[in-house]
Protein backbone atom coordinates (compact mmCIF):
# COMPACT_ATOMS: atom_id res chain seq x y z
CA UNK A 1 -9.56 22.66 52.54
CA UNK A 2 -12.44 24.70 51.71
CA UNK A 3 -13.69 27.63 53.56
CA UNK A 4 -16.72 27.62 55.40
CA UNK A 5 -17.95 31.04 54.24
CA UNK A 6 -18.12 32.68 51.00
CA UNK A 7 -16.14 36.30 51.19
CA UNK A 8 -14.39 38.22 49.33
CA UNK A 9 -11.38 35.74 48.71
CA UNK A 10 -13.26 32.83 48.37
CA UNK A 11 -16.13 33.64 46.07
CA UNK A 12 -19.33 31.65 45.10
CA UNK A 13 -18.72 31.36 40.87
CA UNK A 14 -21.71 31.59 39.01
CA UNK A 15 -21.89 28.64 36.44
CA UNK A 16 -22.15 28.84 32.47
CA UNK A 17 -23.44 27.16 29.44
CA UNK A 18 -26.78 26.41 31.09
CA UNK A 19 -24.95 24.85 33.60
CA UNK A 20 -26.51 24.47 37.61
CA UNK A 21 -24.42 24.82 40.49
CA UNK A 22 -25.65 25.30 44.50
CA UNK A 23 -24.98 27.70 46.78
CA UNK A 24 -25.93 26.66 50.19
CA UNK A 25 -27.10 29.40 52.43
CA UNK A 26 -25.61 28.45 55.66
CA UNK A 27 -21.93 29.52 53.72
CA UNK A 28 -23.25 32.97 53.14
CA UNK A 29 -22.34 36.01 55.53
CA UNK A 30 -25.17 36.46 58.05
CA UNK A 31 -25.59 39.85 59.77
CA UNK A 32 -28.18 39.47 62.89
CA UNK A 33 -29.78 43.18 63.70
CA UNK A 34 -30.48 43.03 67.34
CA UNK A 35 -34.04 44.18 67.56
CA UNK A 36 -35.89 43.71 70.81
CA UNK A 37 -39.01 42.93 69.03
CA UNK A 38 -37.04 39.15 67.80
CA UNK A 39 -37.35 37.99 71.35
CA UNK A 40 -34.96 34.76 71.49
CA UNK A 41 -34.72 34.38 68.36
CA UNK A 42 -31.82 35.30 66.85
CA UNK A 43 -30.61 34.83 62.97
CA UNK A 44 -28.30 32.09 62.32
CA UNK A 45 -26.58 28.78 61.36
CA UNK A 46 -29.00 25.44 62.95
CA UNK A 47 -28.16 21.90 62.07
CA UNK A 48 -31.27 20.47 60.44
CA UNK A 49 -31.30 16.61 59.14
CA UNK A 50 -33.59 17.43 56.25
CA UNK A 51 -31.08 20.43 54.61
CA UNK A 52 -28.86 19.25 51.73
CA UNK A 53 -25.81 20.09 53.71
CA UNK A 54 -27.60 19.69 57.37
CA UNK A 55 -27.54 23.17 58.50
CA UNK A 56 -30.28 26.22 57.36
CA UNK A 57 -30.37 29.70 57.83
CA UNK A 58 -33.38 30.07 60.82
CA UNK A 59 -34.44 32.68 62.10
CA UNK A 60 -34.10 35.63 59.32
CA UNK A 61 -36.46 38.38 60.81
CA UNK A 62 -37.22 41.98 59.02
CA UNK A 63 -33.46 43.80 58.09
CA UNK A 64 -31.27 40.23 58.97
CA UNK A 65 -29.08 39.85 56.24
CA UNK A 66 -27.42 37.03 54.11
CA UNK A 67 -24.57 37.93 51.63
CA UNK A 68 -23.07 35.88 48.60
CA UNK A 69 -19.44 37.13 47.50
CA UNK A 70 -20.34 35.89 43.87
CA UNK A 71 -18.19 36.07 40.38
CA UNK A 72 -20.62 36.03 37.78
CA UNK A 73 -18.49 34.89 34.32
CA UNK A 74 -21.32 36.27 31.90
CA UNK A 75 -24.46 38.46 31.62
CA UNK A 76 -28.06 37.26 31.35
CA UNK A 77 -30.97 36.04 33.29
CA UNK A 78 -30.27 33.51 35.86
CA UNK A 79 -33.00 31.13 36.96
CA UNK A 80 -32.67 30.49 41.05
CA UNK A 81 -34.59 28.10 43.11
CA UNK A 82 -34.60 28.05 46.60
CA UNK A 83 -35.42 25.19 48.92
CA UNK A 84 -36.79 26.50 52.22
CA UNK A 85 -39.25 25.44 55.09
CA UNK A 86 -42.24 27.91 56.25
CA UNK A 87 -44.83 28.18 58.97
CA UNK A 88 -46.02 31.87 57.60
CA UNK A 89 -47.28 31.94 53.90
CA UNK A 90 -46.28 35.79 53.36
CA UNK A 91 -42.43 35.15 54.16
CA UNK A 92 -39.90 36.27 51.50
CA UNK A 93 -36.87 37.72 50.57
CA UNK A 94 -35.39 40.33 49.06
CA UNK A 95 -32.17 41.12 46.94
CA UNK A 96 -29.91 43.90 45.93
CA UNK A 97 -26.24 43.80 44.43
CA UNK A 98 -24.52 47.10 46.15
CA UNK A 99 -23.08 48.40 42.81
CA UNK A 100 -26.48 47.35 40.63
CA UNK A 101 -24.71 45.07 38.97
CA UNK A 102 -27.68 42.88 39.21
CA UNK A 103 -31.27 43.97 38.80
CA UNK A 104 -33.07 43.95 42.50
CA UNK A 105 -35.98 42.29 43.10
CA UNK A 106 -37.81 40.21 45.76
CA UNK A 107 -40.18 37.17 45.95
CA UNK A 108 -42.46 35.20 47.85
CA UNK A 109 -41.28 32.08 49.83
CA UNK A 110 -43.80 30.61 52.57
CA UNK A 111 -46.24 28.41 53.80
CA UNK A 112 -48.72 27.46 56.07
CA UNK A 113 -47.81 24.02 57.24
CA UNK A 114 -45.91 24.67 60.12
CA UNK A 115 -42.75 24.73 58.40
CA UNK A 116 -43.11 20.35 58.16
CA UNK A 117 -42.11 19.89 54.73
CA UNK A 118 -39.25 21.47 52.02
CA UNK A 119 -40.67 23.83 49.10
CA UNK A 120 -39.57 25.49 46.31
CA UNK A 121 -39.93 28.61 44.86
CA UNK A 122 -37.73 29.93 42.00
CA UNK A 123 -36.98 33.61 40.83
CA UNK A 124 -34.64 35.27 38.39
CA UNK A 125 -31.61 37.11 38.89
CA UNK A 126 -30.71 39.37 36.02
CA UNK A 127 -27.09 40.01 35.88
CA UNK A 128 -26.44 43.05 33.86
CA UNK A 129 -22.42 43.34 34.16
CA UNK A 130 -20.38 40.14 34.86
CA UNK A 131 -17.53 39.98 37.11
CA UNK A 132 -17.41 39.74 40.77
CA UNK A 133 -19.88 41.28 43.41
CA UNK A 134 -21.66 41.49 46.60
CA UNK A 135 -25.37 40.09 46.42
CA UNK A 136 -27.36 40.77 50.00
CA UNK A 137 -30.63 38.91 50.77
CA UNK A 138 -32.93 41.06 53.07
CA UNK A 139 -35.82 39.85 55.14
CA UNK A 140 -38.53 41.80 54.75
CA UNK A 141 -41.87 42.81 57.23
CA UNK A 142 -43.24 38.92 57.09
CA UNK A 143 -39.60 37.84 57.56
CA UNK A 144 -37.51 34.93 55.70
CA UNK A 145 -38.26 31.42 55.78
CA UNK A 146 -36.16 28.91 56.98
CA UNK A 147 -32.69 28.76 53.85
CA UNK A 148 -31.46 25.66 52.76
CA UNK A 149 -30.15 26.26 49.81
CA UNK A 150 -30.07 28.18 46.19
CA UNK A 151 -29.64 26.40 43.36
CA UNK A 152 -28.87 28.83 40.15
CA UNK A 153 -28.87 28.19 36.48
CA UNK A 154 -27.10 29.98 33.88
CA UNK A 155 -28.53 31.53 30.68
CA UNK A 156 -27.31 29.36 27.61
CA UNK A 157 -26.58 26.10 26.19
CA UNK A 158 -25.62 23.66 28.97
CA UNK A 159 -21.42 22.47 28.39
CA UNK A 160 -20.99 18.99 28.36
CA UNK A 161 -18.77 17.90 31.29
CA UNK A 162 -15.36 17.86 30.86
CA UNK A 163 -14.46 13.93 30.82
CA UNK A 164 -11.00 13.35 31.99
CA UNK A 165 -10.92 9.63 31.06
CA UNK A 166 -8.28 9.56 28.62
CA UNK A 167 -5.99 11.60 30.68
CA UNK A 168 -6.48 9.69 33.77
CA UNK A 169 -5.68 6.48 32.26
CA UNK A 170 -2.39 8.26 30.63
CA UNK A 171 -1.52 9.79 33.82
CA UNK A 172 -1.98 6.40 36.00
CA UNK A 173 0.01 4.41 33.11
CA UNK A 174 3.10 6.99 33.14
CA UNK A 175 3.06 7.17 37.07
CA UNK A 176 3.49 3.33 36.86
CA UNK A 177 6.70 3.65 35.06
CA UNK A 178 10.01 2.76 36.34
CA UNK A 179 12.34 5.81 35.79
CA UNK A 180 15.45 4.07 36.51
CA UNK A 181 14.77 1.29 33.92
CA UNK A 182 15.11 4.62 30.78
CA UNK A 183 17.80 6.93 30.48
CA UNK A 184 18.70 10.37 31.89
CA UNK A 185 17.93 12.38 29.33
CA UNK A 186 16.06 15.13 27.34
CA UNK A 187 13.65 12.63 26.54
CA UNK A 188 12.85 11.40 30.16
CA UNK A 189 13.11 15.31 31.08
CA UNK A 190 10.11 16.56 28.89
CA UNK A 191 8.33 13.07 30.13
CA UNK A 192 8.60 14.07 33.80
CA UNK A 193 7.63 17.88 32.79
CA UNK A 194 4.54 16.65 30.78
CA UNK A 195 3.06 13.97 33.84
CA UNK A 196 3.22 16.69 35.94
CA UNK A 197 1.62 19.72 33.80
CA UNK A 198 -0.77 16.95 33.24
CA UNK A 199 -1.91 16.14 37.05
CA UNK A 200 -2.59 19.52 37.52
CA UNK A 201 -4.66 19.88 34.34
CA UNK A 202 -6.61 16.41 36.78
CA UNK A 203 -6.78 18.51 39.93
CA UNK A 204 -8.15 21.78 38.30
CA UNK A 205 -10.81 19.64 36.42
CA UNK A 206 -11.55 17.99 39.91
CA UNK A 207 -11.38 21.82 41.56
CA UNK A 208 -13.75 22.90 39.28
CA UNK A 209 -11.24 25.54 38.19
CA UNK A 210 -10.12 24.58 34.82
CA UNK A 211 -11.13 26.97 32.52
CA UNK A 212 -10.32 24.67 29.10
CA UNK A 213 -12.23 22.44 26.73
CA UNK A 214 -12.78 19.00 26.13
CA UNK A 215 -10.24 19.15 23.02
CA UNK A 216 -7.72 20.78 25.74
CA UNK A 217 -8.13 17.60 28.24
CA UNK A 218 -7.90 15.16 25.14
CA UNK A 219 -4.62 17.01 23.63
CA UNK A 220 -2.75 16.65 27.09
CA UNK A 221 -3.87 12.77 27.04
CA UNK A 222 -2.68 12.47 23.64
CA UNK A 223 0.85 14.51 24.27
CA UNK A 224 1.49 12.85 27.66
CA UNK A 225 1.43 9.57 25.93
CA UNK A 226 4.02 10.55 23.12
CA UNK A 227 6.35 11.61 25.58
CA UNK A 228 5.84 8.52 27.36
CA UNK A 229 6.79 6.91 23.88
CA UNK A 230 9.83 9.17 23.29
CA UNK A 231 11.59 7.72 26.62
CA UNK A 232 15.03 5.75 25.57
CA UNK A 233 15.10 2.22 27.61
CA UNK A 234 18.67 1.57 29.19
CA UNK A 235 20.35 -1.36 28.00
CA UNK A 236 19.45 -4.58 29.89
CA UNK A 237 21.73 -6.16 31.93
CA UNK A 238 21.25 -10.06 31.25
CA UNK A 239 20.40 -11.70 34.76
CA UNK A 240 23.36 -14.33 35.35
CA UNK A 241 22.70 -17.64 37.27
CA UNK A 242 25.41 -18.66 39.68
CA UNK A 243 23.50 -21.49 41.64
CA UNK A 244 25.47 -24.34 40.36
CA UNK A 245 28.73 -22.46 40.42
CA UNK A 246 27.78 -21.98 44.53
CA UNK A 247 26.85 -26.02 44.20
CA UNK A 248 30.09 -26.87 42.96
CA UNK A 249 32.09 -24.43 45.59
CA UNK A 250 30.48 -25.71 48.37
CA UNK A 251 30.99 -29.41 47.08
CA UNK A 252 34.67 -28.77 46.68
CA UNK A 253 35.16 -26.90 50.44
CA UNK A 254 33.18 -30.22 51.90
CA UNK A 255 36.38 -32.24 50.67
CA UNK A 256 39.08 -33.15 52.92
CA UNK A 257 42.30 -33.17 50.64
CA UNK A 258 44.18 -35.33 52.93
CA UNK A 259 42.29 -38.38 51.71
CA UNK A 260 43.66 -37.54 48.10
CA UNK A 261 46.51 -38.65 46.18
CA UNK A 262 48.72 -34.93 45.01
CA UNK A 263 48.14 -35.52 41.63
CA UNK A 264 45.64 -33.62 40.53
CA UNK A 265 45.20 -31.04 43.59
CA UNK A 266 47.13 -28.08 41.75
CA UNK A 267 44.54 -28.01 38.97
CA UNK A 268 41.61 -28.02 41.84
CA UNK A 269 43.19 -25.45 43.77
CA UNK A 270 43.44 -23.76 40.28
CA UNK A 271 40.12 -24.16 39.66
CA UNK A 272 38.53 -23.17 43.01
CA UNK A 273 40.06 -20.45 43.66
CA UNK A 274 38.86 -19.07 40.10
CA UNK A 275 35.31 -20.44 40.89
CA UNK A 276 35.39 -18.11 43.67
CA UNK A 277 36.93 -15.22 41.67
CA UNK A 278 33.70 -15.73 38.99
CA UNK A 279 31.56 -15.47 41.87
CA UNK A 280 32.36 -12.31 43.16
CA UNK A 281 32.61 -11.03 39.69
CA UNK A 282 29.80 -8.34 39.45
CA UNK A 283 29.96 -8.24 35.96
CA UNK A 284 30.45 -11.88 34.70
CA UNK A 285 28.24 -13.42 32.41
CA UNK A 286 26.43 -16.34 32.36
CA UNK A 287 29.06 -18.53 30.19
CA UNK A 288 32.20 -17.37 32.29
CA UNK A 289 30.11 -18.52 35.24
CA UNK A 290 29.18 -21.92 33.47
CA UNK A 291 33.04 -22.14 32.42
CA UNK A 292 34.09 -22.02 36.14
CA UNK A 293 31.52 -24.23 37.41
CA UNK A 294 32.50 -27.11 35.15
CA UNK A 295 35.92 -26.95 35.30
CA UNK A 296 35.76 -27.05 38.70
CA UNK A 297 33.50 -30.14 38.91
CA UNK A 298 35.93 -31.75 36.25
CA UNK A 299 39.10 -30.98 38.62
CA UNK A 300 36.93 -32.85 41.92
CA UNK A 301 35.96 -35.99 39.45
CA UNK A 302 39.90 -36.41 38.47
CA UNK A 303 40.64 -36.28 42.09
CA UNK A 304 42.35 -39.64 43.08
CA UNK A 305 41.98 -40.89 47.01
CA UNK A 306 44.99 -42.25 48.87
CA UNK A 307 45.43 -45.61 49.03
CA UNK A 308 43.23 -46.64 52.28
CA UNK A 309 41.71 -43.18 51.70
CA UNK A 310 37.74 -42.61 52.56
CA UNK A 311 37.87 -39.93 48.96
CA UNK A 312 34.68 -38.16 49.78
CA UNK A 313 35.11 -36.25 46.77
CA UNK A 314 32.96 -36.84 44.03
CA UNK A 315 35.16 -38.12 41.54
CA UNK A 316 37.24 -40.81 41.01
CA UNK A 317 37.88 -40.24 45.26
CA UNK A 318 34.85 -41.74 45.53
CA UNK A 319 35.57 -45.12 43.92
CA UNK A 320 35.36 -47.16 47.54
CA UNK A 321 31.97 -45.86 47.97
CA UNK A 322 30.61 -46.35 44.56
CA UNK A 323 32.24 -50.03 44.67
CA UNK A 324 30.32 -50.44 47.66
CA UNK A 325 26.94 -49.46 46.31
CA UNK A 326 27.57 -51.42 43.52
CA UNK A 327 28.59 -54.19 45.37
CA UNK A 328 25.12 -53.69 47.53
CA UNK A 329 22.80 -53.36 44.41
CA UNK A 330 24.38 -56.79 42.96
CA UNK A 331 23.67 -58.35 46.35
CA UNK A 332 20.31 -57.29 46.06
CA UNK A 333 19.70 -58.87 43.05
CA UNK A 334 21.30 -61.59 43.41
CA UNK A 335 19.28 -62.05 46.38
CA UNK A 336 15.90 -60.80 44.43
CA UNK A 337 17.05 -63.56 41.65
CA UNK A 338 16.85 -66.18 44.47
CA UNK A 339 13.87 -65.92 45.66
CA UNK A 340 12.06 -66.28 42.15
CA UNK A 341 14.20 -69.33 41.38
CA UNK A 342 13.18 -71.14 44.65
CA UNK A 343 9.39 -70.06 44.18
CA UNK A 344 9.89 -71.55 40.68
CA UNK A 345 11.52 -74.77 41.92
CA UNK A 346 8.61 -74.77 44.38
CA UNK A 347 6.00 -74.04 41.87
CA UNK A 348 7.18 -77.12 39.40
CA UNK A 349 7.67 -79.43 42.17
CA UNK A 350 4.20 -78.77 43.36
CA UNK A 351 2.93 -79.69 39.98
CA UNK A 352 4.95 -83.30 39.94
CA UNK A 353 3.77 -83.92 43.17
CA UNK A 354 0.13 -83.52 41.68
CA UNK A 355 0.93 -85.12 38.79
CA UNK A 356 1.89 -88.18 40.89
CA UNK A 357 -0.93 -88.28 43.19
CA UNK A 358 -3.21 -88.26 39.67
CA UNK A 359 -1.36 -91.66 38.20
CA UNK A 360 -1.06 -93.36 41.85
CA UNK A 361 -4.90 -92.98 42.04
CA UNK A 362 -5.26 -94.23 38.17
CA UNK A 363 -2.41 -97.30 38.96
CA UNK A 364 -4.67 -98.04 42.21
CA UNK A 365 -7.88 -98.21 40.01
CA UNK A 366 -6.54 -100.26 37.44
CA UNK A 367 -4.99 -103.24 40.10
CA UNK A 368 -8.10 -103.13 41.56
CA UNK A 369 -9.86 -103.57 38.54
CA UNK A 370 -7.42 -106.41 37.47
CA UNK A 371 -7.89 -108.41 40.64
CA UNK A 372 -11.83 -108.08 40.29
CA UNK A 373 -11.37 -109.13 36.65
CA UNK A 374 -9.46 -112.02 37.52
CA UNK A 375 -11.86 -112.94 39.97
CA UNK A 376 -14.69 -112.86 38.10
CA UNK A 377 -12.75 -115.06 35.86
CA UNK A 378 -11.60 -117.59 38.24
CA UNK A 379 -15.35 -117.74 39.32
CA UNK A 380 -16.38 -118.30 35.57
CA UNK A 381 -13.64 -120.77 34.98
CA UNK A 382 -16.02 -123.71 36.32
CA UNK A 383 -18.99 -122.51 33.89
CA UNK A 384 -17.91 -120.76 30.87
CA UNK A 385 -16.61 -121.36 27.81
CA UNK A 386 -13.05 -121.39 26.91
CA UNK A 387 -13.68 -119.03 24.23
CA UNK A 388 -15.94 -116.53 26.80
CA UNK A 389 -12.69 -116.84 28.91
CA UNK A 390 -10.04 -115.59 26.01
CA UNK A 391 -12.55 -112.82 25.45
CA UNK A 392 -12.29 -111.52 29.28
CA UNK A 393 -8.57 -111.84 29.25
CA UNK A 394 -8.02 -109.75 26.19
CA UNK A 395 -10.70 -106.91 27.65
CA UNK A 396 -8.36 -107.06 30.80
CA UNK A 397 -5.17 -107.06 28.55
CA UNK A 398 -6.66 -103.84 26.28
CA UNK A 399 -7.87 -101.90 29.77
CA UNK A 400 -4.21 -102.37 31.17
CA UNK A 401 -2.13 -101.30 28.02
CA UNK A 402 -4.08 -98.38 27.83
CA UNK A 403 -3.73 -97.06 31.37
CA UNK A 404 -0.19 -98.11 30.65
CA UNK A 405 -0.06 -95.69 27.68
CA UNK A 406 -0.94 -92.99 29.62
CA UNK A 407 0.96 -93.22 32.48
CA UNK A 408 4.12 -93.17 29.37
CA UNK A 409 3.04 -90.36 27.78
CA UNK A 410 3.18 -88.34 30.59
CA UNK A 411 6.84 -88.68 31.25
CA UNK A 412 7.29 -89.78 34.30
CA UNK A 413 8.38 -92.93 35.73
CA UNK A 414 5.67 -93.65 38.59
CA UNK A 415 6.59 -96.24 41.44
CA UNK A 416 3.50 -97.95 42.94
């Protein structure tokens, strides 16, 4: 967890390379002088919404102090700003490292609004001798605004960040591993030693104490994933499949032996009892297992039921029940073969029937016809001709034959 306060064991480090890093002044060491002039007011931590971390320094009057335990890693002029609030245009602050290890100075940091809004005012802090020291902040006669915080940039070339990408990726794809799947040896040894070298190369980077390059963070990536490589796989076990060995077990203990003939039962026996044998068999493979399972199926099928027997086995034991499914399923379509004869039968007799109403209705027409013909010629007899009269006879005669005709051809022998 990190400490409130910057002190001597838990120093504010300056940053490098052009690099920017905050200080906020509500960590620093405050030292209050009581002086009756202050009234209630009183130098120290208040929460304020507007700060970057929500607290300020308030209330710095002439001689309070502020301290930063620093570690400065090189020489040179550091730029500072620092983000206060002001009601008094002549407040500032002062600054002295005890040993002079960096140049004193002091600047102006106020305003005349009441202390409403957040200003900035930067100054420089010349380090002349790197290393760790004490830097004290001094109110002076117009007193110290209100401190949020101090934001200093190094002399130089800003760095880069270190991008720990790459190594993440190898570390997350190595911590995904299962261990027990390679063997125990100097291969998986150096793996284990590298992941972990390498997550604390990821937790100084996140600490902001690693001290290394880019190239170092890329290297680790790079030699965490060949000793990933280098691990030796054990030799797979091939997964075995016992289900229908446990189908044909539990077939054979449903049996009731009783309803079977002897011949035959020694070579089930034989073969159950080594189906069970194969299944508690840790290391049997899958054609041992396969081996059991169908000899064991073969020794229920040669099974043979006593005479009068129910054979509930599922070989030739079970001839009564097959004979009777058979016997059902012929039934069945016997019955199914029935049922489209009879609507056949029905189906042709329908069409006689129609047939027969047709040539009843044409024999009907033609007798009438004949009796009107004969009529007509009985009536004519007293006026015409004999030769008009053979001419009406032979129209009849031609009219008849052909209905006559027709009625043949179709057949049938009709009955008027």
């Amino acid at each position: 967890m990190k400490k409130a306060v910057y002190a001597e064991d838990n120093r504010f480090v300056f940053p490098t390379d052009g690099n920017t890093k905050t200080a906020e002044a509500e960590r620093f060491e405050i030292h209050d002088v009581k002086d009756p002039t202050d009234g209630e007011w009183h130098c120290g931590v208040t929460a304020k919404d507007w700060a970057s971390g929500g607290k300020i320094v308030n209330a710095m009057n002439k001689g309070d102090t502020i301290t930063l335990y620093y570690d400065a890693p090189q020489t040179g002029e550091y730029t500072v700003t620092v983000y206060y609030r002001s009601g008094n245009p002549q407040n500032g602050l002062t600054w002295a490292e005890k040993d002079g290890k960096i140049k004193s100075g002091n600047v102006t940091a106020g305003a005349g609004d009441s202390a409403a809004a957040t200003h900035t005012t930067e100054f420089t802090l010349n380090v002349e001798t790197a290393g760790p020291g004490c830097l004290v902040f001094t109110a002076p006669d117009a007193k110290a605004p209100q401190l949020d915080k101090f934001d200093i940039k190094s002399p130089g070339t800003p760095v880069p960040p270190i991008s720990a990408v790459e190594l993440e990726a190898a570390v997350e794809a190595a911590k995904g591993l299962d261990l027990n799947d390679y063997k125990d040896d100097d291969a998986k040894t150096a793996f284990t030693a590298k992941l972990a070298e390498a997550e604390k190369l990821l937790a100084d980077i996140a600490g902001g104490s690693f001290a290394g390059t880019q190239d170092d963070v890329n290297q680790m990536a790079k030699e965490l994933k060949a000793a990933q490589d280098a691990l030796n796989e054990k030799e797979q076990t091939p997964q075995v499949n016992k289900d229908t060995l446990k189908e044909a077990i539990g077939k054979a203990e449903a049996l009731d032996l009783t309803q079977y003939k002897e011949e035959g039962k020694a070579e089930f026996n034989a073969a159950l009892q080594n189906a069970k044998a194969v299944l508690e068999k840790a290391d049997a493979d899958q054609d041992e297992v396969d081996q059991a399972a169908l000899a064991l199926n073969t020794a229920i099928q040669n099974l043979k039921p006593v005479d009068g027997g129910s054979g509930d086995g599922n070989g030739e034991g079970n001839g009564m029940e097959a004979q009777a499914e058979t016997e059902t399923a012929v039934e069945a379509q016997a019955e199914a073969e029935t049922v489209v004869e009879t609507q056949a039968e029905m189906e042709v007799q329908e069409a006689a029937a129609q047939e027969i109403r047709q040539c009843r209705q044409a024999t009907a027409q033609t007798c009438l016809y004949m009796r009107e013909h004969y009529s007509l010629q009985r009536q004519r007899s007293y006026s015409d001709s004999e030769e008009e009269i053979r001419k009406n006879n032979s129209d009849c005669r031609r009219h008849s034959d052909s209905l006559n005709k027709e009625i043949t051809e179709t057949g049938k022998l009709w009955i008027i």
